[in-house]
PDB file of N, CA and C in Angstrom:
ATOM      1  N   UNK A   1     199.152 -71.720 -32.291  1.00  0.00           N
ATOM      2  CA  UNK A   1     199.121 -70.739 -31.220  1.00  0.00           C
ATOM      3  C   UNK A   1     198.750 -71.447 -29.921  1.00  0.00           C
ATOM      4  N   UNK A   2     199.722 -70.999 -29.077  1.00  0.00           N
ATOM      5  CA  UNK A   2     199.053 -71.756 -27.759  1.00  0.00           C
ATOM      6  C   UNK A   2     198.602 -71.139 -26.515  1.00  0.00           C
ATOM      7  N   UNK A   3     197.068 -71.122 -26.089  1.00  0.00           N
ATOM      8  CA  UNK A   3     196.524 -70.424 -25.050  1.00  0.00           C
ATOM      9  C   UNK A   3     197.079 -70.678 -23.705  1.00  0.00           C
ATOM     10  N   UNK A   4     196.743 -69.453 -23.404  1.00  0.00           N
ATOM     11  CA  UNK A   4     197.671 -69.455 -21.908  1.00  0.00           C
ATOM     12  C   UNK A   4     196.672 -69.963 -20.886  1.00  0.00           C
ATOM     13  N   UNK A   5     196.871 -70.332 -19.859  1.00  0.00           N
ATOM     14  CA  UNK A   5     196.226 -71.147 -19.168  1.00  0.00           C
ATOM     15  C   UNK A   5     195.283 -69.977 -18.402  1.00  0.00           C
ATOM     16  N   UNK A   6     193.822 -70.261 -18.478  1.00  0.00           N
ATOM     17  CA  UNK A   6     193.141 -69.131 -17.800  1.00  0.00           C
ATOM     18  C   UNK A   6     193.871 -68.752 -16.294  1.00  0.00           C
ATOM     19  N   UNK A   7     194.095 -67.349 -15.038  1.00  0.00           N
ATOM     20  CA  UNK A   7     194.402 -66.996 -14.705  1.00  0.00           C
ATOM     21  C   UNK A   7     193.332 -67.141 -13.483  1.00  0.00           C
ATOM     22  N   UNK A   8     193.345 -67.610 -12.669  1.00  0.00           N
ATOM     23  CA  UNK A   8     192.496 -67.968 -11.435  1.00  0.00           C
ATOM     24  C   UNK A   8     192.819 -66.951 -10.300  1.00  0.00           C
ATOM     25  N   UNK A   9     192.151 -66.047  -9.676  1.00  0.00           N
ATOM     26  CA  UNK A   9     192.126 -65.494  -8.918  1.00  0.00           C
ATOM     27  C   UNK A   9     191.266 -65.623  -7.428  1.00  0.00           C
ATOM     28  N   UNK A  10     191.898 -66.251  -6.247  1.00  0.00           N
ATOM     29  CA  UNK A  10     191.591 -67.049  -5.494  1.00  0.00           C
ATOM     30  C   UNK A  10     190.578 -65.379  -4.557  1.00  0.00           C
ATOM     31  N   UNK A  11     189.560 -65.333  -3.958  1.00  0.00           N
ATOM     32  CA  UNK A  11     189.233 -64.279  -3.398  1.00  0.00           C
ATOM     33  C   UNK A  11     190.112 -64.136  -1.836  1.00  0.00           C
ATOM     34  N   UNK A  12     190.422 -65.176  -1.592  1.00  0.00           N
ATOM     35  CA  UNK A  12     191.391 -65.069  -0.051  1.00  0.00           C
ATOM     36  C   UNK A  12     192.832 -64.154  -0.589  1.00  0.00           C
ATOM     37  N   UNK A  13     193.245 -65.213  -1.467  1.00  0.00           N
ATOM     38  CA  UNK A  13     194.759 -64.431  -2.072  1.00  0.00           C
ATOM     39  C   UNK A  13     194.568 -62.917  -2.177  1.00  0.00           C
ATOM     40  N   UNK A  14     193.290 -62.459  -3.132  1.00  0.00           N
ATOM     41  CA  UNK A  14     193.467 -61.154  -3.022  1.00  0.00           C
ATOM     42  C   UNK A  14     192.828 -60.646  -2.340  1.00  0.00           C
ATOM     43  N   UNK A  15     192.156 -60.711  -1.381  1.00  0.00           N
ATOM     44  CA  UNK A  15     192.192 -60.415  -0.338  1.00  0.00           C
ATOM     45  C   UNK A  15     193.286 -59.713   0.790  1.00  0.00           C
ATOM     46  N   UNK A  16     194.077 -61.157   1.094  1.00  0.00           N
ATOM     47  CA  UNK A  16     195.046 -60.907   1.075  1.00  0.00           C
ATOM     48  C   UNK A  16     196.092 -59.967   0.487  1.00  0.00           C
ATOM     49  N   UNK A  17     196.463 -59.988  -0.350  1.00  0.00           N
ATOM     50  CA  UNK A  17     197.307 -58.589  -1.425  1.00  0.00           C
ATOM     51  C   UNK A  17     196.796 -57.753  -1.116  1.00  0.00           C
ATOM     52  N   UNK A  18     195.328 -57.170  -1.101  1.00  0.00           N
ATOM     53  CA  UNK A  18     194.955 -56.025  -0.693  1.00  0.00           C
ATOM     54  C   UNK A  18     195.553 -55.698   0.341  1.00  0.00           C
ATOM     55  N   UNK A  19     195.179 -56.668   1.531  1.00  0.00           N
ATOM     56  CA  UNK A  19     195.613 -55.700   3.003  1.00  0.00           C
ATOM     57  C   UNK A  19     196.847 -55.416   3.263  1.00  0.00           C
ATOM     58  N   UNK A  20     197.873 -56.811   2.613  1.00  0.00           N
ATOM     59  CA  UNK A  20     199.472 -56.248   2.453  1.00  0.00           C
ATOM     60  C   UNK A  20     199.416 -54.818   2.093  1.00  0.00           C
ATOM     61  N   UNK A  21     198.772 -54.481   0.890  1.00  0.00           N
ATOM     62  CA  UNK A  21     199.164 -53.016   0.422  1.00  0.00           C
ATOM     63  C   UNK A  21     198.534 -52.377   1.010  1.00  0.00           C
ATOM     64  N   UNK A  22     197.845 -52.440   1.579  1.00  0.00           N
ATOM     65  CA  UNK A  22     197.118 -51.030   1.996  1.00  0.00           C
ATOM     66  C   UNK A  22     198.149 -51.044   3.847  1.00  0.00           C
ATOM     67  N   UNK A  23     198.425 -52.256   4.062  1.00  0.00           N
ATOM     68  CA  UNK A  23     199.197 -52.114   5.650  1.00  0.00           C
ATOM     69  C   UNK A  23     200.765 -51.315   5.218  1.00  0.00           C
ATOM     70  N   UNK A  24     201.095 -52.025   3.597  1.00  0.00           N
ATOM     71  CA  UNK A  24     202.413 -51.155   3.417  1.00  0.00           C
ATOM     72  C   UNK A  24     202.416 -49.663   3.207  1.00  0.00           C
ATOM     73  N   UNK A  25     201.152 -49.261   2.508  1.00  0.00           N
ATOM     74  CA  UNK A  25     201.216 -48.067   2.162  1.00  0.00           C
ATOM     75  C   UNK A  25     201.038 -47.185   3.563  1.00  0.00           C
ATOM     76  N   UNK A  26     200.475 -47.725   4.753  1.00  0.00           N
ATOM     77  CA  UNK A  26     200.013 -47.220   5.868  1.00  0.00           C
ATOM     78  C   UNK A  26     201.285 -47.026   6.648  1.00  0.00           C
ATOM     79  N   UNK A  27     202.236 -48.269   6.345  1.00  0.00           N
ATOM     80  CA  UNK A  27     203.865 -47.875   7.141  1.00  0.00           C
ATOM     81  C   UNK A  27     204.573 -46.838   6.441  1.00  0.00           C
ATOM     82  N   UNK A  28     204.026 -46.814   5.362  1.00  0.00           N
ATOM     83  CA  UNK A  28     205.082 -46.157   4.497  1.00  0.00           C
ATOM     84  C   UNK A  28     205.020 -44.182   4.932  1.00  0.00           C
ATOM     85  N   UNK A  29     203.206 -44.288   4.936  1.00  0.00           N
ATOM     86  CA  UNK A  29     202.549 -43.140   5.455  1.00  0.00           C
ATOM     87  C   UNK A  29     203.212 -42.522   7.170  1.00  0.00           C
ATOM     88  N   UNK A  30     203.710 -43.242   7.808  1.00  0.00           N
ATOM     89  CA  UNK A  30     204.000 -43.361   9.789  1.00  0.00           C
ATOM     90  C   UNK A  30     205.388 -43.436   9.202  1.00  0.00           C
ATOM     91  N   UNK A  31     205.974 -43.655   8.382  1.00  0.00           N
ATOM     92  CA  UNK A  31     207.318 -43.639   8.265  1.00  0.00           C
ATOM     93  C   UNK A  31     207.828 -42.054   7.632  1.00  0.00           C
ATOM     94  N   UNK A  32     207.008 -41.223   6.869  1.00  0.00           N
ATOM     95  CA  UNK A  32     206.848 -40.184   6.224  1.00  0.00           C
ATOM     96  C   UNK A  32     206.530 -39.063   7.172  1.00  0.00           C
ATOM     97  N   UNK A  33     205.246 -39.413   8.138  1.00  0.00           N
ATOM     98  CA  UNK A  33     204.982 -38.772   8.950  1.00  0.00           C
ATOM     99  C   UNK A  33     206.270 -38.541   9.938  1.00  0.00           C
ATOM    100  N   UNK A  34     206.872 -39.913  10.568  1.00  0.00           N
ATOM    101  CA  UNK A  34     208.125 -39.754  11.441  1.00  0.00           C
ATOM    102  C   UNK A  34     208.871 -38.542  10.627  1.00  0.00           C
ATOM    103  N   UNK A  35     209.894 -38.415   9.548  1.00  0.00           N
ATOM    104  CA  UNK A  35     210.230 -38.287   8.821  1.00  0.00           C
ATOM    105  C   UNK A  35     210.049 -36.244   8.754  1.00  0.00           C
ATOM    106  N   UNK A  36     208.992 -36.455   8.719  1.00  0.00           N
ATOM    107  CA  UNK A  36     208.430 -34.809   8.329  1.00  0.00           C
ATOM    108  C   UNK A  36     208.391 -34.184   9.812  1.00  0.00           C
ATOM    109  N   UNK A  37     208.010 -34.829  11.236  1.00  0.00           N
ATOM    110  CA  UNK A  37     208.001 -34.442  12.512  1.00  0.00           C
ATOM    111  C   UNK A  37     209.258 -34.292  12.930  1.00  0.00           C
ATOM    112  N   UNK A  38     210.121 -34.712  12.932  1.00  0.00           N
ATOM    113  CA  UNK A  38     212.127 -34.677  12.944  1.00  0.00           C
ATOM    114  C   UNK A  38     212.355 -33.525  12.334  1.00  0.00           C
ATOM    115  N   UNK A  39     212.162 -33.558  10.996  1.00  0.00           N
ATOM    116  CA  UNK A  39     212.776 -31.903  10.103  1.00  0.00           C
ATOM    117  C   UNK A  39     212.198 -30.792  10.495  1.00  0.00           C
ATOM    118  N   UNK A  40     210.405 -31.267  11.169  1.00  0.00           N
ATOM    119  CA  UNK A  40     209.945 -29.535  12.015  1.00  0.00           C
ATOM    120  C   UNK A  40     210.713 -29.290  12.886  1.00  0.00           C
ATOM    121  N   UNK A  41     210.915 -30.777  13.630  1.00  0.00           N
ATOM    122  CA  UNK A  41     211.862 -30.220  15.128  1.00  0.00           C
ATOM    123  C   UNK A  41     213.650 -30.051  14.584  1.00  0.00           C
ATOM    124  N   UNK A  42     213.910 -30.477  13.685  1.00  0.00           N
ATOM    125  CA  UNK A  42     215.124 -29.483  13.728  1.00  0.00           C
ATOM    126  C   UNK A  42     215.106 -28.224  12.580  1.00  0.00           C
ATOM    127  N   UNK A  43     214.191 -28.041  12.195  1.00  0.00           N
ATOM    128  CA  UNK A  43     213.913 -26.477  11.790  1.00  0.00           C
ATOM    129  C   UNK A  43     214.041 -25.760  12.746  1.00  0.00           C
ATOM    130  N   UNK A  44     213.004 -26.279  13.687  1.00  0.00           N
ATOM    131  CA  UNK A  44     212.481 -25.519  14.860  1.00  0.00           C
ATOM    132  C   UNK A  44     214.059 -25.101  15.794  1.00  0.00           C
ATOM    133  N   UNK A  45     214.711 -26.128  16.222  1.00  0.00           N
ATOM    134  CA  UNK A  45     215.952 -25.971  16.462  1.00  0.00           C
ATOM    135  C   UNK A  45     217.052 -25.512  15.841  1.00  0.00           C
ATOM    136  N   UNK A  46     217.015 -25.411  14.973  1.00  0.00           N
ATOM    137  CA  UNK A  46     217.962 -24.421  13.737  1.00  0.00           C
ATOM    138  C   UNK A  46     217.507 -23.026  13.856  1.00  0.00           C
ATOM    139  N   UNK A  47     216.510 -22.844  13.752  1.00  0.00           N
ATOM    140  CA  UNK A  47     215.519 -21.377  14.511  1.00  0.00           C
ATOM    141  C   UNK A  47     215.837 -20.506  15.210  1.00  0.00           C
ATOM    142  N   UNK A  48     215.891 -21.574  16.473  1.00  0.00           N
ATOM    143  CA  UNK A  48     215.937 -20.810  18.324  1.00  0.00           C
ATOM    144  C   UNK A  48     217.261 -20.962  17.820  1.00  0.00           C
ATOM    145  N   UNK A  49     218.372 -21.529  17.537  1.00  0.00           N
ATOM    146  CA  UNK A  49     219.735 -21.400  17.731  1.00  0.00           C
ATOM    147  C   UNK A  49     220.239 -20.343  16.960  1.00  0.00           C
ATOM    148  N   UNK A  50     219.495 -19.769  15.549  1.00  0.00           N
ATOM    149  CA  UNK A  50     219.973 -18.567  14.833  1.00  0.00           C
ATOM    150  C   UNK A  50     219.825 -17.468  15.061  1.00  0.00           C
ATOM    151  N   UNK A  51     218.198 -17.345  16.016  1.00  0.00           N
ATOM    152  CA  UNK A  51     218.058 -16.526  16.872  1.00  0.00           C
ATOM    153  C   UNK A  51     218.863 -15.827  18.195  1.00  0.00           C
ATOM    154  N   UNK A  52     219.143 -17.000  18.524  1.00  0.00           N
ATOM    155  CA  UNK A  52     220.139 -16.956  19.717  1.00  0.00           C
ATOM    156  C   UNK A  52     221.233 -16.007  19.845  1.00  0.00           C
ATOM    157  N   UNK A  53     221.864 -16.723  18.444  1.00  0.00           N
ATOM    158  CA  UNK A  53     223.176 -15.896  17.641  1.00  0.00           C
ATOM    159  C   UNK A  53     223.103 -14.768  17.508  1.00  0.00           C
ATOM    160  N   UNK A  54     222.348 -14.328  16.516  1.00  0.00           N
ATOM    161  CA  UNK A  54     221.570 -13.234  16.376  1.00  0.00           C
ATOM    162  C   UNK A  54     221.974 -12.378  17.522  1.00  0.00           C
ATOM    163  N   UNK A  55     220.660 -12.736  18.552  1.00  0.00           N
ATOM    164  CA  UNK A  55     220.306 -12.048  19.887  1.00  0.00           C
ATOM    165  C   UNK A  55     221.695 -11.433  20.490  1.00  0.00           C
ATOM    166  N   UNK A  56     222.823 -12.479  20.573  1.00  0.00           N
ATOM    167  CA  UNK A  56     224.137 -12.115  21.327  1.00  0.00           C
ATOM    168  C   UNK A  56     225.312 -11.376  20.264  1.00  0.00           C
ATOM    169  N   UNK A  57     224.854 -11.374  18.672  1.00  0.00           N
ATOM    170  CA  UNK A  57     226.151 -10.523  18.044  1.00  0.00           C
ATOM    171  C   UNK A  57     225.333  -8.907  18.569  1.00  0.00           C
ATOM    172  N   UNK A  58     223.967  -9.262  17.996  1.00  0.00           N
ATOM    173  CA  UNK A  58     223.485  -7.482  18.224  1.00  0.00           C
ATOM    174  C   UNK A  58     224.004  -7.164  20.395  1.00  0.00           C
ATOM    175  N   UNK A  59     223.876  -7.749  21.021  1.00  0.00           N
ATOM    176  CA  UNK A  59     224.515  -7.516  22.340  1.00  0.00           C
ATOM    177  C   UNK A  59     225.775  -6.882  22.223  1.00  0.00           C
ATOM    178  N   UNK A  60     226.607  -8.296  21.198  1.00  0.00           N
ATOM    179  CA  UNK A  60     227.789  -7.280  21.361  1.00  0.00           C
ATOM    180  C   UNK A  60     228.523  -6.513  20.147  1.00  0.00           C
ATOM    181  N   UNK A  61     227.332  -5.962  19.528  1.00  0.00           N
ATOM    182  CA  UNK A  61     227.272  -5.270  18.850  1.00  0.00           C
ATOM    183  C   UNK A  61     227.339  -3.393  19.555  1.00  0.00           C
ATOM    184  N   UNK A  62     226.415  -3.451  20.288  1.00  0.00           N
ATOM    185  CA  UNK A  62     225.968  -2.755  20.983  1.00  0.00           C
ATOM    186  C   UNK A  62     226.907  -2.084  22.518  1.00  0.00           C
ATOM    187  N   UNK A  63     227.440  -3.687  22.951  1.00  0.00           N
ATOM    188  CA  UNK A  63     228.711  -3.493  23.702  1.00  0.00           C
ATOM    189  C   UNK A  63     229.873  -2.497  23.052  1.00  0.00           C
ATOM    190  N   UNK A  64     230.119  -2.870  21.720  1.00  0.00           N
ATOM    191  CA  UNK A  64     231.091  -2.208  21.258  1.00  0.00           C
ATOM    192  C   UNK A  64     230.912  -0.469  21.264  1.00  0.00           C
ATOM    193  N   UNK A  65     229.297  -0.886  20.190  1.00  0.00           N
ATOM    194  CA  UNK A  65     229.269   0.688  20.179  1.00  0.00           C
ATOM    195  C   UNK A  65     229.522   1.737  21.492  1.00  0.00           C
ATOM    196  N   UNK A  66     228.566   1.221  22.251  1.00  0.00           N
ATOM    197  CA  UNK A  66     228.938   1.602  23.930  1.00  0.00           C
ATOM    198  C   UNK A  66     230.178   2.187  24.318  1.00  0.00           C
ATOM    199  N   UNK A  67     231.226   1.172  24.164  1.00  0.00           N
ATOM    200  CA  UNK A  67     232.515   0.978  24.530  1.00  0.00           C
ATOM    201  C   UNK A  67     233.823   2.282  23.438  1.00  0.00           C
ATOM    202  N   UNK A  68     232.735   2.182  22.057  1.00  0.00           N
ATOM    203  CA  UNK A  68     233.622   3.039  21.035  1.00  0.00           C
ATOM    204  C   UNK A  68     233.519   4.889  21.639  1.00  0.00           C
ATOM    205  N   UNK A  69     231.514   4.923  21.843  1.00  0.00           N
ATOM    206  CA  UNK A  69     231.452   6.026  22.434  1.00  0.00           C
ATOM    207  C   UNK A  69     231.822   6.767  23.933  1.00  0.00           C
ATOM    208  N   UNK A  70     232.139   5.616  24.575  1.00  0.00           N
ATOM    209  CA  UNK A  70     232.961   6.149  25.511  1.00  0.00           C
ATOM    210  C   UNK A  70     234.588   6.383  25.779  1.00  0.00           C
ATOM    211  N   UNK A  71     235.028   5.622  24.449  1.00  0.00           N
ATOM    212  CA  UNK A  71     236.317   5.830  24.324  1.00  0.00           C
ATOM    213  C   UNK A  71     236.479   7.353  22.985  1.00  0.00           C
ATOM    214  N   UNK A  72     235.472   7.689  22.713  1.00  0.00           N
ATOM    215  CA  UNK A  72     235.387   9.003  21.731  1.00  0.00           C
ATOM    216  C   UNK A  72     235.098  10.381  22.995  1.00  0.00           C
ATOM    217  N   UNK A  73     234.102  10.225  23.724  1.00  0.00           N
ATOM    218  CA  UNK A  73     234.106  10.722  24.696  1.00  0.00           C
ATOM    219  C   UNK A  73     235.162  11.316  25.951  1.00  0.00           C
ATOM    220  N   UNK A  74     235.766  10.272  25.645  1.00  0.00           N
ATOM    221  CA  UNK A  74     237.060  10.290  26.964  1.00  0.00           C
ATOM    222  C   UNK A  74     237.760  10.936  26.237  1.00  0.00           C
ATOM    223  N   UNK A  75     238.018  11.060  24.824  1.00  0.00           N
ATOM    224  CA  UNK A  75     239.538  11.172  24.178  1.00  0.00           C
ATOM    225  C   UNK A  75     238.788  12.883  23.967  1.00  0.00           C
ATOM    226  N   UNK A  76     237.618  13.636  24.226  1.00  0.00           N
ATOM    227  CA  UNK A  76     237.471  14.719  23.770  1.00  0.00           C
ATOM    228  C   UNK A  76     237.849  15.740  25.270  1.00  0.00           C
TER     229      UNK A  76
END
């Protein structure tokens, strides 16, 4: 059987490794955050624009009706 060579762990190296990961997990976090601030703002903009729609069929929604009762009106 042959032993594996003990495994030396330098305290700089991991040291090192630590802050890699914790700096990656921190981009990864600002990259997520970007990520999630974009989809509020085009929620947010998907929103006001359905609203919008909205706002102008009931207008001319309303135009019509307008327009039906004065053409029921006229014809009496």
């Amino acid at each position: 059987e042959i032993a594996a060579p003990p495994v030396v762990i330098d305290a700089q190296d991991w040291r090192h490794a630590v802050v890699t990961s914790i700096t990656d997990t921190r981009d990864e976090l600002k990259r997520a955050h970007k990520s999630v601030a974009l989809l509020r703002r085009q929620m947010t903009e998907i929103d006001r624009r359905r609203a919008d729609r909205r706002e102008k069929a009931v207008a001319s929604l309303d135009r019509a009706e307008n327009l039906l009762a004065e053409l029921r009106d006229a014809w009496r």
